[in-house]
Protein backbone atom coordinates (compact mmCIF):
# COMPACT_ATOMS: atom_id res chain seq x y z
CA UNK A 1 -16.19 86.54 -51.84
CA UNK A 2 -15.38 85.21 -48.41
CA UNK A 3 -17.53 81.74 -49.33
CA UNK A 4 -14.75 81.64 -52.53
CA UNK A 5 -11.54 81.87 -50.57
CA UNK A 6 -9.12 79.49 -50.84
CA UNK A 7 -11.45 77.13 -52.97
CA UNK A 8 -11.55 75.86 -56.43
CA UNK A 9 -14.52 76.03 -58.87
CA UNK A 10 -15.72 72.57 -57.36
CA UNK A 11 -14.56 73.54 -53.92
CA UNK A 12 -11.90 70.98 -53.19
CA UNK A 13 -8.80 72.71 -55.03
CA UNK A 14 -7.21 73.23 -51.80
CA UNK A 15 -7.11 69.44 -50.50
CA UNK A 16 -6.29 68.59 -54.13
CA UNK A 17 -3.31 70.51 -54.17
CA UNK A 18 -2.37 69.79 -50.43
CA UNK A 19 -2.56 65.56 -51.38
CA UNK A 20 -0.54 65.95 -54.21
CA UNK A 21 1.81 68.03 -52.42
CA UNK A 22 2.02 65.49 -49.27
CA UNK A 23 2.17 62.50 -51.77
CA UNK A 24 4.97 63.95 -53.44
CA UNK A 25 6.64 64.43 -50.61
CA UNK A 26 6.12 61.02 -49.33
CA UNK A 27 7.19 59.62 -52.59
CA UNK A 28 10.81 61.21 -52.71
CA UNK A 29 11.23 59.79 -49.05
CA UNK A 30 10.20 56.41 -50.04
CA UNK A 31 12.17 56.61 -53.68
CA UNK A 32 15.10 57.13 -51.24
CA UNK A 33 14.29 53.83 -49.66
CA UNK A 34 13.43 51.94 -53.58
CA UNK A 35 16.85 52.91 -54.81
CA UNK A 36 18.29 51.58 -51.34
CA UNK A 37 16.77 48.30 -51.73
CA UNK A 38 17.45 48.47 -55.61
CA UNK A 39 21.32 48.62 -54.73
CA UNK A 40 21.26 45.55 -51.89
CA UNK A 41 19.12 43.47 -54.27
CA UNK A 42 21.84 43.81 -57.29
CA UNK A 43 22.97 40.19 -58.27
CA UNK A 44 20.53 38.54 -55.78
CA UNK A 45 18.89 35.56 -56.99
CA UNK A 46 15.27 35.23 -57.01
CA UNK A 47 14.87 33.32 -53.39
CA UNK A 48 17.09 36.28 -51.94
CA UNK A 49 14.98 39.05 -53.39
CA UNK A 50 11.98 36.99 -52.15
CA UNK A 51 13.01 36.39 -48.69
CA UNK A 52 14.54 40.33 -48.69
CA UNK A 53 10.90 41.51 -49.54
CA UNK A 54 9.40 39.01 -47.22
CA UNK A 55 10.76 40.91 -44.15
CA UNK A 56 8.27 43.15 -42.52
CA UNK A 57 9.64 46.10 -42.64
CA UNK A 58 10.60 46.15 -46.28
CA UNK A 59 6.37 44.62 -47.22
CA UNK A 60 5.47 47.77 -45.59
CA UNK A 61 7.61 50.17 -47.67
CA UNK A 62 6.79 48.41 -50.59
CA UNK A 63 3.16 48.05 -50.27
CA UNK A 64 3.30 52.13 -49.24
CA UNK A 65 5.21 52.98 -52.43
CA UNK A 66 2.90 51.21 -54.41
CA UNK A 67 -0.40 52.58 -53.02
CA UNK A 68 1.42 56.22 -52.54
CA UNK A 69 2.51 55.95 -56.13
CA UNK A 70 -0.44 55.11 -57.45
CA UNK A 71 -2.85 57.48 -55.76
CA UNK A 72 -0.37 60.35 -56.29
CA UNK A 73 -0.43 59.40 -60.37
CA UNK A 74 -4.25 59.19 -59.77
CA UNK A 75 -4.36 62.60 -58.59
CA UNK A 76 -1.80 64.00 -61.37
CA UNK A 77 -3.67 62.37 -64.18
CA UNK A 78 -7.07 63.78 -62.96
CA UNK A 79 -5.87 67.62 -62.99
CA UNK A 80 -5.11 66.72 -66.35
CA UNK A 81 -8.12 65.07 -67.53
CA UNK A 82 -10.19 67.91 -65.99
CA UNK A 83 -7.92 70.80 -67.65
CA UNK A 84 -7.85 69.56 -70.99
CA UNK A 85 -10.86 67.34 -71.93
CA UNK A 86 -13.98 69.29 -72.49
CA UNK A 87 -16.71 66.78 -73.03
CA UNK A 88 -17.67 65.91 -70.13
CA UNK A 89 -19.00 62.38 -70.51
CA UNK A 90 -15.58 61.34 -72.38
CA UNK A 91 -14.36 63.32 -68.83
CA UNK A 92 -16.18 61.57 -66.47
CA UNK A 93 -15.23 57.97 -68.12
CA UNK A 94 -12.10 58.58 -68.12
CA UNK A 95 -11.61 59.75 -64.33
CA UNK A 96 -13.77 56.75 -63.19
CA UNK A 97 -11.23 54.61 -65.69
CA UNK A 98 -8.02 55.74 -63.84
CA UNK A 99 -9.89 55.68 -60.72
CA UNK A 100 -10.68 51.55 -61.38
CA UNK A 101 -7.58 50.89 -62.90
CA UNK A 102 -5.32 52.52 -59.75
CA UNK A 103 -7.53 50.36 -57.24
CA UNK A 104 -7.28 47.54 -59.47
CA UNK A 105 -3.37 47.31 -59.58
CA UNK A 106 -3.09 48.83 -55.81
CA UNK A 107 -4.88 45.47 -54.88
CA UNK A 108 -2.77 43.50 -57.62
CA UNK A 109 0.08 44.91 -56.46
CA UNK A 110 -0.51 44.79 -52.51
CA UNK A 111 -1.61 40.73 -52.94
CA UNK A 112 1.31 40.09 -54.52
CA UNK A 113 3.61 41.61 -51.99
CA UNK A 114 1.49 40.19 -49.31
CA UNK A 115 1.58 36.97 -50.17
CA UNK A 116 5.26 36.83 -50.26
CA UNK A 117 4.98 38.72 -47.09
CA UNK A 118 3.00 36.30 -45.79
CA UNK A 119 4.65 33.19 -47.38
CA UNK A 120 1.33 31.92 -48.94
């Protein structure tokens, strides 16, 4: 019984639930900051949206909502997959598919903003 405390049937229920938890968290601080920069970027023209997102500090809150976001939805989708689908190779393909697809638009996503970071 003492080996089974506090874990999960794989073991790693705990730090599951402790990520999601922390992600959350981060993502209602940095929504906070999206509907901010949401409300200064009403009526700004393309260059001025550019140049807003091209400051440092803004890149960096953007590129950390986007990863944030998309490993918290990661996490979220994979409790699902595992409580509800019960064949496990249709399981396993699909929580390598999110997994691919979240790294593929992190590094979409993180490009993008860089470059404009960046000015490339």
């Amino acid at each position: 019984m003492a080996n089974a405390h506090n874990h999960g049937a794989s073991g790693d229920a705990v730090s599951h639930w402790w990520a999601q938890r922390f992600s959350a968290i981060l993502l209602a601080l940095l929504v906070v900051w999206l509907v901010f920069a949401l409300f200064t970027l009403v009526g700004a023209s393309h260059e001025e949206a550019s140049a807003w997102l091209a400051r440092p500090f803004n890149a960096a809150m953007a590129v950390l909502f986007v990863v944030t976001s998309l490993y918290h939805s990661r996490l979220g989708l994979q409790v699902v997959i595992e409580d509800y689908i019960h064949q496990r190779a249709v399981e396993i393909f699909l929580l390598v598919s999110i997994k691919i697809a979240a790294i593929f638009g992190g590094v979409l996503a993180v490009l993008a903003i860089l470059k404009l970071a960046l000015g490339v």
